[in-house]
N, C-alpha and C. Protein backbone atom coordinates (compact mmCIF):
# COMPACT_ATOMS: atom_id res chain seq x y z
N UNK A 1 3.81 14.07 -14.96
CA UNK A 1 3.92 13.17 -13.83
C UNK A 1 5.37 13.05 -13.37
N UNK A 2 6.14 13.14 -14.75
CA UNK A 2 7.58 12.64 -13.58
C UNK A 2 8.30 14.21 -12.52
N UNK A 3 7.44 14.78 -13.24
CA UNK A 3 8.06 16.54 -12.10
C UNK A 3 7.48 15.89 -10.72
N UNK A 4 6.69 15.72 -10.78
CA UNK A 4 5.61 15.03 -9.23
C UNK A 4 6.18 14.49 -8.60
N UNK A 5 6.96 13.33 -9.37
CA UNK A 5 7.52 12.46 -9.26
C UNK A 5 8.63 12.34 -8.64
N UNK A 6 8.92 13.67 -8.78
CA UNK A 6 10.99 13.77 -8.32
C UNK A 6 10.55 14.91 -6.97
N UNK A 7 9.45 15.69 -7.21
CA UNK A 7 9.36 16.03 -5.76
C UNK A 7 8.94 14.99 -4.76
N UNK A 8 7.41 14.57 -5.27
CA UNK A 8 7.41 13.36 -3.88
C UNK A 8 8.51 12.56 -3.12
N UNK A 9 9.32 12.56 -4.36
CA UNK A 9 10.38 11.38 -3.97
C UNK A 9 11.48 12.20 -2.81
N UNK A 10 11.61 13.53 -3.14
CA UNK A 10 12.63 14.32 -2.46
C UNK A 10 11.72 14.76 -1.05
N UNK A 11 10.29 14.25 -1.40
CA UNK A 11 9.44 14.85 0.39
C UNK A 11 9.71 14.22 0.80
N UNK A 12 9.78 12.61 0.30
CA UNK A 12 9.60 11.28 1.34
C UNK A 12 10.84 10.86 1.50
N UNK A 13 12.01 11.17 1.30
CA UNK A 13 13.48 10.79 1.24
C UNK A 13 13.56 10.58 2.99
N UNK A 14 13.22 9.05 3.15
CA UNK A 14 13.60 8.96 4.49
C UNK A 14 14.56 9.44 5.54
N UNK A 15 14.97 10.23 6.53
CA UNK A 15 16.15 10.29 7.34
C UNK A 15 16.52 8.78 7.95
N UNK A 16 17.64 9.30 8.67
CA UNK A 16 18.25 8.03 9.24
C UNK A 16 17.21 7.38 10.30
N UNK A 17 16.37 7.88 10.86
CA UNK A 17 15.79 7.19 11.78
C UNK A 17 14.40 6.28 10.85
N UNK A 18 14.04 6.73 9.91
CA UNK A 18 12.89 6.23 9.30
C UNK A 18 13.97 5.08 7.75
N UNK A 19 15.08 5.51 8.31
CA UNK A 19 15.34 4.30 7.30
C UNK A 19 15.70 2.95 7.91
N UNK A 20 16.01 2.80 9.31
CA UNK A 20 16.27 2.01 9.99
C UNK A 20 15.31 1.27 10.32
N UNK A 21 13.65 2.27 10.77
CA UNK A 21 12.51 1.97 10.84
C UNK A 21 12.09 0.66 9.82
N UNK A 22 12.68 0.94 8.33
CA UNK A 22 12.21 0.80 6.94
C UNK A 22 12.77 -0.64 6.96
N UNK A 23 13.85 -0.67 7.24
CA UNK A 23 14.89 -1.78 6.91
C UNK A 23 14.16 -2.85 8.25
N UNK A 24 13.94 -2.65 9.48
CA UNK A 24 13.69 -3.67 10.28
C UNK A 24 12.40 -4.30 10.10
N UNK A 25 11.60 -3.55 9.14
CA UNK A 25 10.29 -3.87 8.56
C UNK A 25 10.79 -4.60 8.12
N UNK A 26 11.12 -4.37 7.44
CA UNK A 26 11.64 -5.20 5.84
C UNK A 26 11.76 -6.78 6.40
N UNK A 27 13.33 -7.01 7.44
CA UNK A 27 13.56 -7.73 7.28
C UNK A 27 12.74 -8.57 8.50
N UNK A 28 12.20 -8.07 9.26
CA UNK A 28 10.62 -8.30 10.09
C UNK A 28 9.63 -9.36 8.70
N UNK A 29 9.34 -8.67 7.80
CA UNK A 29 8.53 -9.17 6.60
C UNK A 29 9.21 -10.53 6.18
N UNK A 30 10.35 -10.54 6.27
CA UNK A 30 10.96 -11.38 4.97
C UNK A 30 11.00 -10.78 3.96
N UNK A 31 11.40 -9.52 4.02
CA UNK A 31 11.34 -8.98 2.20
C UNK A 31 12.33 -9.13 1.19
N UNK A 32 12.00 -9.70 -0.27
CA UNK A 32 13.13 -10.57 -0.83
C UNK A 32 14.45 -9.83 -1.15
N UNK A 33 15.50 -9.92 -1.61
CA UNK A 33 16.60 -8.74 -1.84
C UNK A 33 16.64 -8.69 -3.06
N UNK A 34 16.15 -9.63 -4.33
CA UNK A 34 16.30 -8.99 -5.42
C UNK A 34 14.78 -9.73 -5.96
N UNK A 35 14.22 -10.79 -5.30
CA UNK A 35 12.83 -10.98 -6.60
C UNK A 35 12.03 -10.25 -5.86
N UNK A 36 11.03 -9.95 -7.52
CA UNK A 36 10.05 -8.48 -7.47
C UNK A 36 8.69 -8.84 -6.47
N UNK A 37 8.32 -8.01 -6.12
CA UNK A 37 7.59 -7.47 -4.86
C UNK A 37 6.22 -7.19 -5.96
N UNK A 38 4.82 -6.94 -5.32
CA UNK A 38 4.03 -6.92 -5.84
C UNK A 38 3.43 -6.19 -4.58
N UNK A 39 3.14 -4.92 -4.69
CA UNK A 39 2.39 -3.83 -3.47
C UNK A 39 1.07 -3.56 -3.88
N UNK A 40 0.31 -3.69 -2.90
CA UNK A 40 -1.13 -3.87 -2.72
C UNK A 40 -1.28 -2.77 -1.57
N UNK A 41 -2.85 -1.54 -2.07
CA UNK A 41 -2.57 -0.95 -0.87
C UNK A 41 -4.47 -1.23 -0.99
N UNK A 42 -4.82 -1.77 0.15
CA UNK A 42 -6.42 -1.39 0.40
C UNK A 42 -6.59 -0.47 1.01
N UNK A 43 -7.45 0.66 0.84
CA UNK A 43 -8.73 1.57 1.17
C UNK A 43 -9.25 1.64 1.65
N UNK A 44 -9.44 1.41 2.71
CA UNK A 44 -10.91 1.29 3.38
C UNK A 44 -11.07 2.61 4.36
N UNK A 45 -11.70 2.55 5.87
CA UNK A 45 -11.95 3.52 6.59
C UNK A 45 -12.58 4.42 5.72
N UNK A 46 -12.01 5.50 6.16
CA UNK A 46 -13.71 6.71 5.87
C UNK A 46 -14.01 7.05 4.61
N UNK A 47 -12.90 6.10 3.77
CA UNK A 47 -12.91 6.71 2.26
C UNK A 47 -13.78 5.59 1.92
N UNK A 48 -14.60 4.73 2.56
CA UNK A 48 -15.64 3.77 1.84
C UNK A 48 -16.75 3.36 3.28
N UNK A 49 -16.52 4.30 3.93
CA UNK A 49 -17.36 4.07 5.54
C UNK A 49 -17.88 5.71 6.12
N UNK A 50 -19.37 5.32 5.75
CA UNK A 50 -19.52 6.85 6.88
C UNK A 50 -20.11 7.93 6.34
N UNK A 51 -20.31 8.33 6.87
CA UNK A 51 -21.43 9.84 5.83
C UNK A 51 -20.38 10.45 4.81
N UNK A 52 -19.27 10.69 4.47
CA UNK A 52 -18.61 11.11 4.28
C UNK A 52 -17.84 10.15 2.86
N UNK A 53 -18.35 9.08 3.04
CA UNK A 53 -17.78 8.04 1.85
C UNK A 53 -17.47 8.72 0.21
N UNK A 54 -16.59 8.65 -0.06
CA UNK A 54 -16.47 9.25 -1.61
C UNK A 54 -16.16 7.55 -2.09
N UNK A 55 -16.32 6.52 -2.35
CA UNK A 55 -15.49 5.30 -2.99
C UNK A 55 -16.42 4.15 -2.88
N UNK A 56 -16.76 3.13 -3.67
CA UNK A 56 -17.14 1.82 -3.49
C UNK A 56 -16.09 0.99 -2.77
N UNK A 57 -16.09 0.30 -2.16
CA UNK A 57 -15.34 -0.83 -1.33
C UNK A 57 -14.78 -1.34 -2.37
N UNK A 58 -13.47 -2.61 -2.41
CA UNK A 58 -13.61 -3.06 -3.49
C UNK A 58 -12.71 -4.48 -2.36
N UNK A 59 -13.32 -5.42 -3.16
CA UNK A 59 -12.79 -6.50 -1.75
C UNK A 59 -11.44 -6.78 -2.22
N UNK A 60 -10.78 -7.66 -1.66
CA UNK A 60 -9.59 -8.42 -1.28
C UNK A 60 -9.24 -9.21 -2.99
N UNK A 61 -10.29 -9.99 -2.98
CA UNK A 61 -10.53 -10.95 -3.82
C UNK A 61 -10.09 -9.65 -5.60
N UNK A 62 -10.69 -8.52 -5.76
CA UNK A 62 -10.51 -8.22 -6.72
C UNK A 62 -9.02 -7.64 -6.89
N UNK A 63 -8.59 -7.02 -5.61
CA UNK A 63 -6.72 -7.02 -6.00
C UNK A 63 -6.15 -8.30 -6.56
N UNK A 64 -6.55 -9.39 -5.44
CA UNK A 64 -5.94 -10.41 -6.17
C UNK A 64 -5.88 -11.05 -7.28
N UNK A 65 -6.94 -10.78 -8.09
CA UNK A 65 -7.08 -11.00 -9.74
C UNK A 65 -5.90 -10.29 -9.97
N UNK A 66 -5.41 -9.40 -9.29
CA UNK A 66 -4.42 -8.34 -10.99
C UNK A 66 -2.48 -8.79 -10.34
N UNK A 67 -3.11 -9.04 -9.11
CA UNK A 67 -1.52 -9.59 -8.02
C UNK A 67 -1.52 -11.23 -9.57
N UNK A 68 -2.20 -11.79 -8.91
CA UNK A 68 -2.18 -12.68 -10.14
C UNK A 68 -1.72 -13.00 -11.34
N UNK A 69 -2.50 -11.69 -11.79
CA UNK A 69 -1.74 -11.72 -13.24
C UNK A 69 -0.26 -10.99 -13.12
N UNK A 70 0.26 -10.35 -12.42
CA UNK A 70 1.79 -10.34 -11.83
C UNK A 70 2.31 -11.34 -11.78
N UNK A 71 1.83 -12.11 -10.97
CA UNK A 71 2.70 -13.43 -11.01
C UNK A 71 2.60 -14.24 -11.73
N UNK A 72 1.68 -14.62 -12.94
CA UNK A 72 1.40 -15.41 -13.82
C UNK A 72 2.68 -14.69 -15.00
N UNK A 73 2.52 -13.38 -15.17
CA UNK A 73 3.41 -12.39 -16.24
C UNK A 73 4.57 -12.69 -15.94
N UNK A 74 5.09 -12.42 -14.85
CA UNK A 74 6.10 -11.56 -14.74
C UNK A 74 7.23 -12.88 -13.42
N UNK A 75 6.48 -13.78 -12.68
CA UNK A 75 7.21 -14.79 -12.31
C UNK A 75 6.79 -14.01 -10.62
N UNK A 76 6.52 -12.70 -10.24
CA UNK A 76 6.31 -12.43 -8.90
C UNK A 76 5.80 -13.77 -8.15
N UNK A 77 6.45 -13.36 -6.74
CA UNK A 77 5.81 -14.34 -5.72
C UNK A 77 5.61 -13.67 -4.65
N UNK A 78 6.21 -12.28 -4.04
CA UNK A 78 5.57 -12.11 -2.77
C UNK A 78 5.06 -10.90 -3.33
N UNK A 79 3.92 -10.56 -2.11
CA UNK A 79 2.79 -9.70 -2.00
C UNK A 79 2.74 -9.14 -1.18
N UNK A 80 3.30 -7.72 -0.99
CA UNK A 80 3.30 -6.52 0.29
C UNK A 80 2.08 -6.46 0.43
N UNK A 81 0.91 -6.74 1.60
CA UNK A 81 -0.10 -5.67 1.49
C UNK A 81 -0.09 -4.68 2.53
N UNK A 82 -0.58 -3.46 1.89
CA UNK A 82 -0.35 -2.20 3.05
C UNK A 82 -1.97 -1.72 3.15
N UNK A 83 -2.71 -1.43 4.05
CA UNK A 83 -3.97 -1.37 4.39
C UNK A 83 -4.72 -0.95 5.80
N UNK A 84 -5.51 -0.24 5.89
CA UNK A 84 -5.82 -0.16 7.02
C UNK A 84 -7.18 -0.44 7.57
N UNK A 85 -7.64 -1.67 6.93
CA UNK A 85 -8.53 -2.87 7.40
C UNK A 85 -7.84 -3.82 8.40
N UNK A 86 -8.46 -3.65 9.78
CA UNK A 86 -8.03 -4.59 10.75
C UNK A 86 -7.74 -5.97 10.18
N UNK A 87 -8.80 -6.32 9.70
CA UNK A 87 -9.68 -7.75 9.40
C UNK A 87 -9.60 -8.18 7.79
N UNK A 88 -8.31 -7.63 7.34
CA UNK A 88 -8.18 -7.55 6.02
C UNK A 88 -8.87 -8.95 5.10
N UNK A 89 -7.57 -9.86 5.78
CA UNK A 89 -7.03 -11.41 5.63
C UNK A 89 -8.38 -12.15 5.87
N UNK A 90 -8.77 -11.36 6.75
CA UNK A 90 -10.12 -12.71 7.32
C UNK A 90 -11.36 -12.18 6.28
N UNK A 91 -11.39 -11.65 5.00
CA UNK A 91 -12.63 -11.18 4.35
C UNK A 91 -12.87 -13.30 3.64
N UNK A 92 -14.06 -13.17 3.76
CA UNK A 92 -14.39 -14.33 2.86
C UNK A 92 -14.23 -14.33 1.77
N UNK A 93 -13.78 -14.93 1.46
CA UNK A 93 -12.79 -15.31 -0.73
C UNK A 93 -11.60 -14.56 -0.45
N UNK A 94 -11.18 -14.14 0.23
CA UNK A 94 -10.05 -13.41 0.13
C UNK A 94 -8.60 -14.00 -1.10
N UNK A 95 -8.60 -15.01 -1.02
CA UNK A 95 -8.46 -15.96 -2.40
C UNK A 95 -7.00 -15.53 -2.54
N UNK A 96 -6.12 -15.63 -1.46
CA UNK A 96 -4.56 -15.05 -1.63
C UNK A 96 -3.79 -16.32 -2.41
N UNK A 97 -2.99 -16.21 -3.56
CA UNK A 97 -2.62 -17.45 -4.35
C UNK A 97 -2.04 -18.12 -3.52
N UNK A 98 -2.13 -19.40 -3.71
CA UNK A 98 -1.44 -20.62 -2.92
C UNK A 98 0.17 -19.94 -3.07
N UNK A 99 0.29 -19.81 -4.06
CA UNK A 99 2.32 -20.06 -4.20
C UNK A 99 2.54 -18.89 -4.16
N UNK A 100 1.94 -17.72 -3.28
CA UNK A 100 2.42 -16.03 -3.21
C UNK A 100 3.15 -16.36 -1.74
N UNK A 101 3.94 -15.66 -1.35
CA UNK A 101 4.46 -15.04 -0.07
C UNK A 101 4.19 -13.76 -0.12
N UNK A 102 3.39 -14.27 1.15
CA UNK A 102 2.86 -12.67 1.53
C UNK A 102 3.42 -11.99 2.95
N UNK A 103 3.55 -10.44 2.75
CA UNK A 103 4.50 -10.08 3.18
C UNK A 103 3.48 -8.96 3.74
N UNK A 104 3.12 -9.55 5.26
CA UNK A 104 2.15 -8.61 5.86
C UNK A 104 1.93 -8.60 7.42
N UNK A 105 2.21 -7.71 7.95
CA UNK A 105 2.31 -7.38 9.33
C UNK A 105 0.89 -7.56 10.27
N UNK A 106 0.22 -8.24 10.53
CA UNK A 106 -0.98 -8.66 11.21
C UNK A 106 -0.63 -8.00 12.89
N UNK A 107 0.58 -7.45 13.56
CA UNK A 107 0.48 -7.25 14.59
C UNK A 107 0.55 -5.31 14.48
N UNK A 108 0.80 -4.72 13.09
CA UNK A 108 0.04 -3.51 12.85
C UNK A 108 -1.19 -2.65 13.34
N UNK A 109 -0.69 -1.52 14.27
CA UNK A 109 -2.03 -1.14 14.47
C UNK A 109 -2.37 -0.90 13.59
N UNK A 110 -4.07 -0.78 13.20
CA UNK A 110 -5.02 -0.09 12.21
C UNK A 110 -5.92 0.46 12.64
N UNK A 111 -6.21 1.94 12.21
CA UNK A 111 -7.24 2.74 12.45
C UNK A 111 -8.60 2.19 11.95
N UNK A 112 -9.30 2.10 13.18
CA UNK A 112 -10.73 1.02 12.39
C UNK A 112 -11.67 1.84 11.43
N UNK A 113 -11.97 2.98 11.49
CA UNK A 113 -13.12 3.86 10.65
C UNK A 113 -12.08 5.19 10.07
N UNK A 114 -10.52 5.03 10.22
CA UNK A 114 -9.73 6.46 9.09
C UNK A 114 -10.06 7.44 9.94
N UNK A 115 -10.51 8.65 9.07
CA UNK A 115 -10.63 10.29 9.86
C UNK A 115 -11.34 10.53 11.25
N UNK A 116 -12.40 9.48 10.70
CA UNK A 116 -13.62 9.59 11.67
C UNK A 116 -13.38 9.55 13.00
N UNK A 117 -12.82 7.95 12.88
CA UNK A 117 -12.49 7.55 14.66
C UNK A 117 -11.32 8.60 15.15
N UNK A 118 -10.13 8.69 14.35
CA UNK A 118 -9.13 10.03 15.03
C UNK A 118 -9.90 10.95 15.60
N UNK A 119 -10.56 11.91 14.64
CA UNK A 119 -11.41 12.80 15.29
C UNK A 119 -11.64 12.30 16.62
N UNK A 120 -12.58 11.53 16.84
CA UNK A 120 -13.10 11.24 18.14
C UNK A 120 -12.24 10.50 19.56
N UNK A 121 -11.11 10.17 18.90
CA UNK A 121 -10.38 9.60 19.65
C UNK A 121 -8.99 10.05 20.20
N UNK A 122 -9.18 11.55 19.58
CA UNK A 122 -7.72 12.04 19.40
C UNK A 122 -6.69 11.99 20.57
N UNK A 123 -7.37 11.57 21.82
CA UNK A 123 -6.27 11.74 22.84
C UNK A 123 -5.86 10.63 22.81
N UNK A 124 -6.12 9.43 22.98
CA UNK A 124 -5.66 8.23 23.36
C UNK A 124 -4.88 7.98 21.89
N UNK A 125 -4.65 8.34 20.81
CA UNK A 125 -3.76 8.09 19.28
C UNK A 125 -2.44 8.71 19.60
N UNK A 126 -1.89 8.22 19.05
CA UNK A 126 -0.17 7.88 19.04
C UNK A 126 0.08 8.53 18.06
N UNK A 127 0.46 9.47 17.34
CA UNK A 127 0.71 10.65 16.18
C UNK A 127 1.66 9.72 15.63
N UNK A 128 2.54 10.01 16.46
CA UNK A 128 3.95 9.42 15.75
C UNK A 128 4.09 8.32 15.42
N UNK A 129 3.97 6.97 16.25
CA UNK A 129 3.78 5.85 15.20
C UNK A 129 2.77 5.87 14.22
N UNK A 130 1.61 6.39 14.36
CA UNK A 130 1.01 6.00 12.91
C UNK A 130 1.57 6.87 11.93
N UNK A 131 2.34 8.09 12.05
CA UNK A 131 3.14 8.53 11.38
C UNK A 131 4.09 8.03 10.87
N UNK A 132 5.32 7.34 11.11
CA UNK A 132 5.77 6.22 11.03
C UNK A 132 4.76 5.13 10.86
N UNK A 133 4.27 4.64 10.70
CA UNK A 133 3.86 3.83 9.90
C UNK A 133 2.98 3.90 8.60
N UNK A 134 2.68 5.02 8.35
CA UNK A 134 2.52 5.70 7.14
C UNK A 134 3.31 5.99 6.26
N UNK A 135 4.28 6.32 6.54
CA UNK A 135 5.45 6.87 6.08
C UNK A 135 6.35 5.67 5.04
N UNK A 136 6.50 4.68 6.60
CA UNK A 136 6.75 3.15 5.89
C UNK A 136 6.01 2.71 5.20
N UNK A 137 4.73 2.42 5.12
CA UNK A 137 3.95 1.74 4.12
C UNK A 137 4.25 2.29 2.73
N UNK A 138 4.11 3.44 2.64
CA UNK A 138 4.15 4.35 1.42
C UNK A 138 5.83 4.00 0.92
N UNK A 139 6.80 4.06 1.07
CA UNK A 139 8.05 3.96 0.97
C UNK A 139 8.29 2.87 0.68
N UNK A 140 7.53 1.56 1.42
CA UNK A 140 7.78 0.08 0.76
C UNK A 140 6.66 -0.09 -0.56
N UNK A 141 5.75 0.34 -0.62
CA UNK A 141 4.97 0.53 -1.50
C UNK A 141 5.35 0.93 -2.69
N UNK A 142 6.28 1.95 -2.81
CA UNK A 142 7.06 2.44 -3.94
C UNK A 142 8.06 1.72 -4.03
N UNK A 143 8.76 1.30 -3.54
CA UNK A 143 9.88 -0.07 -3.70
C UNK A 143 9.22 -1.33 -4.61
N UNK A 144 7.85 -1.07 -4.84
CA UNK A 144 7.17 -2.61 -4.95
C UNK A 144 7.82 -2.97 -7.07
N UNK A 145 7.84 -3.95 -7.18
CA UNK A 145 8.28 -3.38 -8.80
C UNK A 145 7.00 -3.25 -9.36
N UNK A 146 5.82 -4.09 -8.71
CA UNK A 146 4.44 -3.49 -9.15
C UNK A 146 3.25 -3.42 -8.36
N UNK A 147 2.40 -2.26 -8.89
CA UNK A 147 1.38 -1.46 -7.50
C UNK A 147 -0.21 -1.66 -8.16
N UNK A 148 -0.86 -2.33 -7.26
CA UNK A 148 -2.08 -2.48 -7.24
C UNK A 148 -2.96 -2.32 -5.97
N UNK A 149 -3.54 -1.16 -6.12
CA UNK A 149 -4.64 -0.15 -5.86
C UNK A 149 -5.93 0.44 -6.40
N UNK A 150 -5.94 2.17 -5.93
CA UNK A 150 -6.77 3.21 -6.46
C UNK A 150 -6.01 4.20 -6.33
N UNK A 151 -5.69 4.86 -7.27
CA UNK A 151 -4.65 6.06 -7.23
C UNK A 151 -5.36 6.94 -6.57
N UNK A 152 -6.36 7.16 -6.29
CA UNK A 152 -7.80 8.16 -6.00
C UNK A 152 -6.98 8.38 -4.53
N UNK A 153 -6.51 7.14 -3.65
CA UNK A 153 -6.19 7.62 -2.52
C UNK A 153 -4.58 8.05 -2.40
N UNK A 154 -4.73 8.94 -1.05
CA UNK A 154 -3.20 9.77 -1.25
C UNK A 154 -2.05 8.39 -1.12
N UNK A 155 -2.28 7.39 -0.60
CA UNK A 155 -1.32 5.90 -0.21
C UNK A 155 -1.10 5.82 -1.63
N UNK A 156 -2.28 5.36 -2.34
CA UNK A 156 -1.90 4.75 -3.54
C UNK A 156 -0.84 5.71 -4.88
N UNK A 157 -1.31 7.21 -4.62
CA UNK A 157 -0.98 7.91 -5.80
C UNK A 157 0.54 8.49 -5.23
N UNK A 158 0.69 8.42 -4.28
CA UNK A 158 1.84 8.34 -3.50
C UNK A 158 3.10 7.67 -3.47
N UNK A 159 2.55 6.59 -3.59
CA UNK A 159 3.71 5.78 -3.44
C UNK A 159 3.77 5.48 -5.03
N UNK A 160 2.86 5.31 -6.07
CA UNK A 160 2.66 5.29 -7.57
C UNK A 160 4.04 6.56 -7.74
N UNK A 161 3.80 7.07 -7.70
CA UNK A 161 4.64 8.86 -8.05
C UNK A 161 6.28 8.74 -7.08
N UNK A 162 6.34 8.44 -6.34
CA UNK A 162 7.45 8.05 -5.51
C UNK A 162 8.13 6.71 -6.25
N UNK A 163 7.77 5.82 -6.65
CA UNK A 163 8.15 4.56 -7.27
C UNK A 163 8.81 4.91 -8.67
N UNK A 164 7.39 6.10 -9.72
CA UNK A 164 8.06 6.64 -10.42
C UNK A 164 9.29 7.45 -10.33
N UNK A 165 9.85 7.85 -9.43
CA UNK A 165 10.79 8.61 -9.13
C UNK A 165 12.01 7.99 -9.10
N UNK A 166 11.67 6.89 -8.46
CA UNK A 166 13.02 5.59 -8.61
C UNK A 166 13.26 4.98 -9.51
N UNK A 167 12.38 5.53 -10.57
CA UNK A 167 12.74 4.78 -12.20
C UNK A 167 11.93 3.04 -11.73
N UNK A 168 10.86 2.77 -10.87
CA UNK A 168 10.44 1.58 -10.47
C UNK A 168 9.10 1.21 -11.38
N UNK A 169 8.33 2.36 -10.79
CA UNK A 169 6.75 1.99 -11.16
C UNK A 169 6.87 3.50 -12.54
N UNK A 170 5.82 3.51 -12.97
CA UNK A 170 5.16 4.54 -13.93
C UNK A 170 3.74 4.83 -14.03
N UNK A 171 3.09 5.90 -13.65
CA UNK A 171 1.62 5.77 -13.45
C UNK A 171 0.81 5.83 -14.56
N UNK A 172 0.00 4.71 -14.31
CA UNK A 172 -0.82 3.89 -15.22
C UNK A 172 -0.22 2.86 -16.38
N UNK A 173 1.12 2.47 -15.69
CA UNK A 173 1.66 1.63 -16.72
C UNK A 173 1.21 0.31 -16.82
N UNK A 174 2.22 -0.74 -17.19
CA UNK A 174 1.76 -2.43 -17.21
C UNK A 174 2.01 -2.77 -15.65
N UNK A 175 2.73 -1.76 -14.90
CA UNK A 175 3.26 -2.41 -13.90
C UNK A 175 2.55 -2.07 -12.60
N UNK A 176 1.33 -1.01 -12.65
CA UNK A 176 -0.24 -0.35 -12.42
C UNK A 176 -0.70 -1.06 -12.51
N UNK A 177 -1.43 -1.47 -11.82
CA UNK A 177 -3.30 -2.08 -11.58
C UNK A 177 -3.75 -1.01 -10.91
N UNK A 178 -4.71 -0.01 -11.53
CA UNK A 178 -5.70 0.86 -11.23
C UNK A 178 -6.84 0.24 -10.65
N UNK A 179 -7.79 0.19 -9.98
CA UNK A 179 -8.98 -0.56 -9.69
C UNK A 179 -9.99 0.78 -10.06
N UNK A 180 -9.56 1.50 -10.06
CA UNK A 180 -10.06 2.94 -10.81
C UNK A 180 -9.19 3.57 -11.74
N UNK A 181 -9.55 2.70 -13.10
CA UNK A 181 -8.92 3.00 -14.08
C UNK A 181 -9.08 4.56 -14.44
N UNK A 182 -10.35 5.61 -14.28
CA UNK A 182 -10.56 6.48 -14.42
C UNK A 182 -9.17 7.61 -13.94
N UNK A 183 -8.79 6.81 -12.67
CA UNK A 183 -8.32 7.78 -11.47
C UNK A 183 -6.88 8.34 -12.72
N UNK A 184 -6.73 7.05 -14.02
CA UNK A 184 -5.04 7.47 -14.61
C UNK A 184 -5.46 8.54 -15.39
């Protein structure tokens, strides 16, 4: 893993324009400058929607059990989530801890159905910002000091392997929440 590790990190090595991108996020978010971050990436679209589904859904409510125990462990208080569920926030129980700061962009476009709808929509899509904004998610994601996901998807195992690269995260460590423990 850490060979993976030092390439991903050398694919995704932002240029100057995607680090500027990175940084106005950031400070867009409120993102803290030295207490630890807790990155959350949900799944959804075509990887749990659609003839094509390989994944069970897994709601809101069950990241937040393991964000939880982050912050119960370890003293965390804010919560990146990166996702491309419109309607993330509004799931019922969504159950985000009272005393987390959460650190999440609600005026984000999101692709509503992943591969599917691109396909069908391909003229009216914007390449490049959701490129950029892929790019960013994944990059703050690996910044997180800890990642709770499914490594199964390229976001999650991505930014897992990129984080490792920064000497941050380690895949399948204490600092991992797998929701597909299998996937380590």
């Amino acid at each position: 893993a850490w060979i993976m590790s030092q390439i991903m990190r050398y694919l995704f090595k932002p240029n100057a324009f995607m680090k500027a991108v990175i940084e106005r996020h950031k400070k867009e978010l409120g993102w803290p400058a030295v207490a630890p971050v807790i990155g959350i990436h949900v799944r959804r679209g075509d990887k749990v929607h659609g003839p094509k589904a390989e994944a069970k859904p897994h709601h809101l409510s069950e990241y937040m059990q393991h964000a939880d125990r982050f912050m119960r462990s370890h003293g965390a208080r804010h919560i990146y989530i990166s996702t491309d569920e419109p309607n993330l926030l509004d799931e019922e129980g969504a159950a985000v801890p009272k005393s987390a700061a959460l650190l999440f962009d609600r005026r984000e476009y999101r692709v509503p159905e992943g591969s599917g709808w691109l396909a069908s929509n391909h003229k009216s899509f914007n390449r490049t910002a959701e490129a950029t904004n892929a790019i960013r998610n994944i990059w703050l994601l690996s910044h997180c000091d800890f990642f709770v996901g499914t490594i199964s998807s390229f976001f999650g195992r991505a930014s897992v392997l990129i984080g490792t690269g920064h000497g941050i995260l380690e895949v399948c460590s204490n600092a991992v929440s797998a929701l597909c423990p299998q996937c380590c």
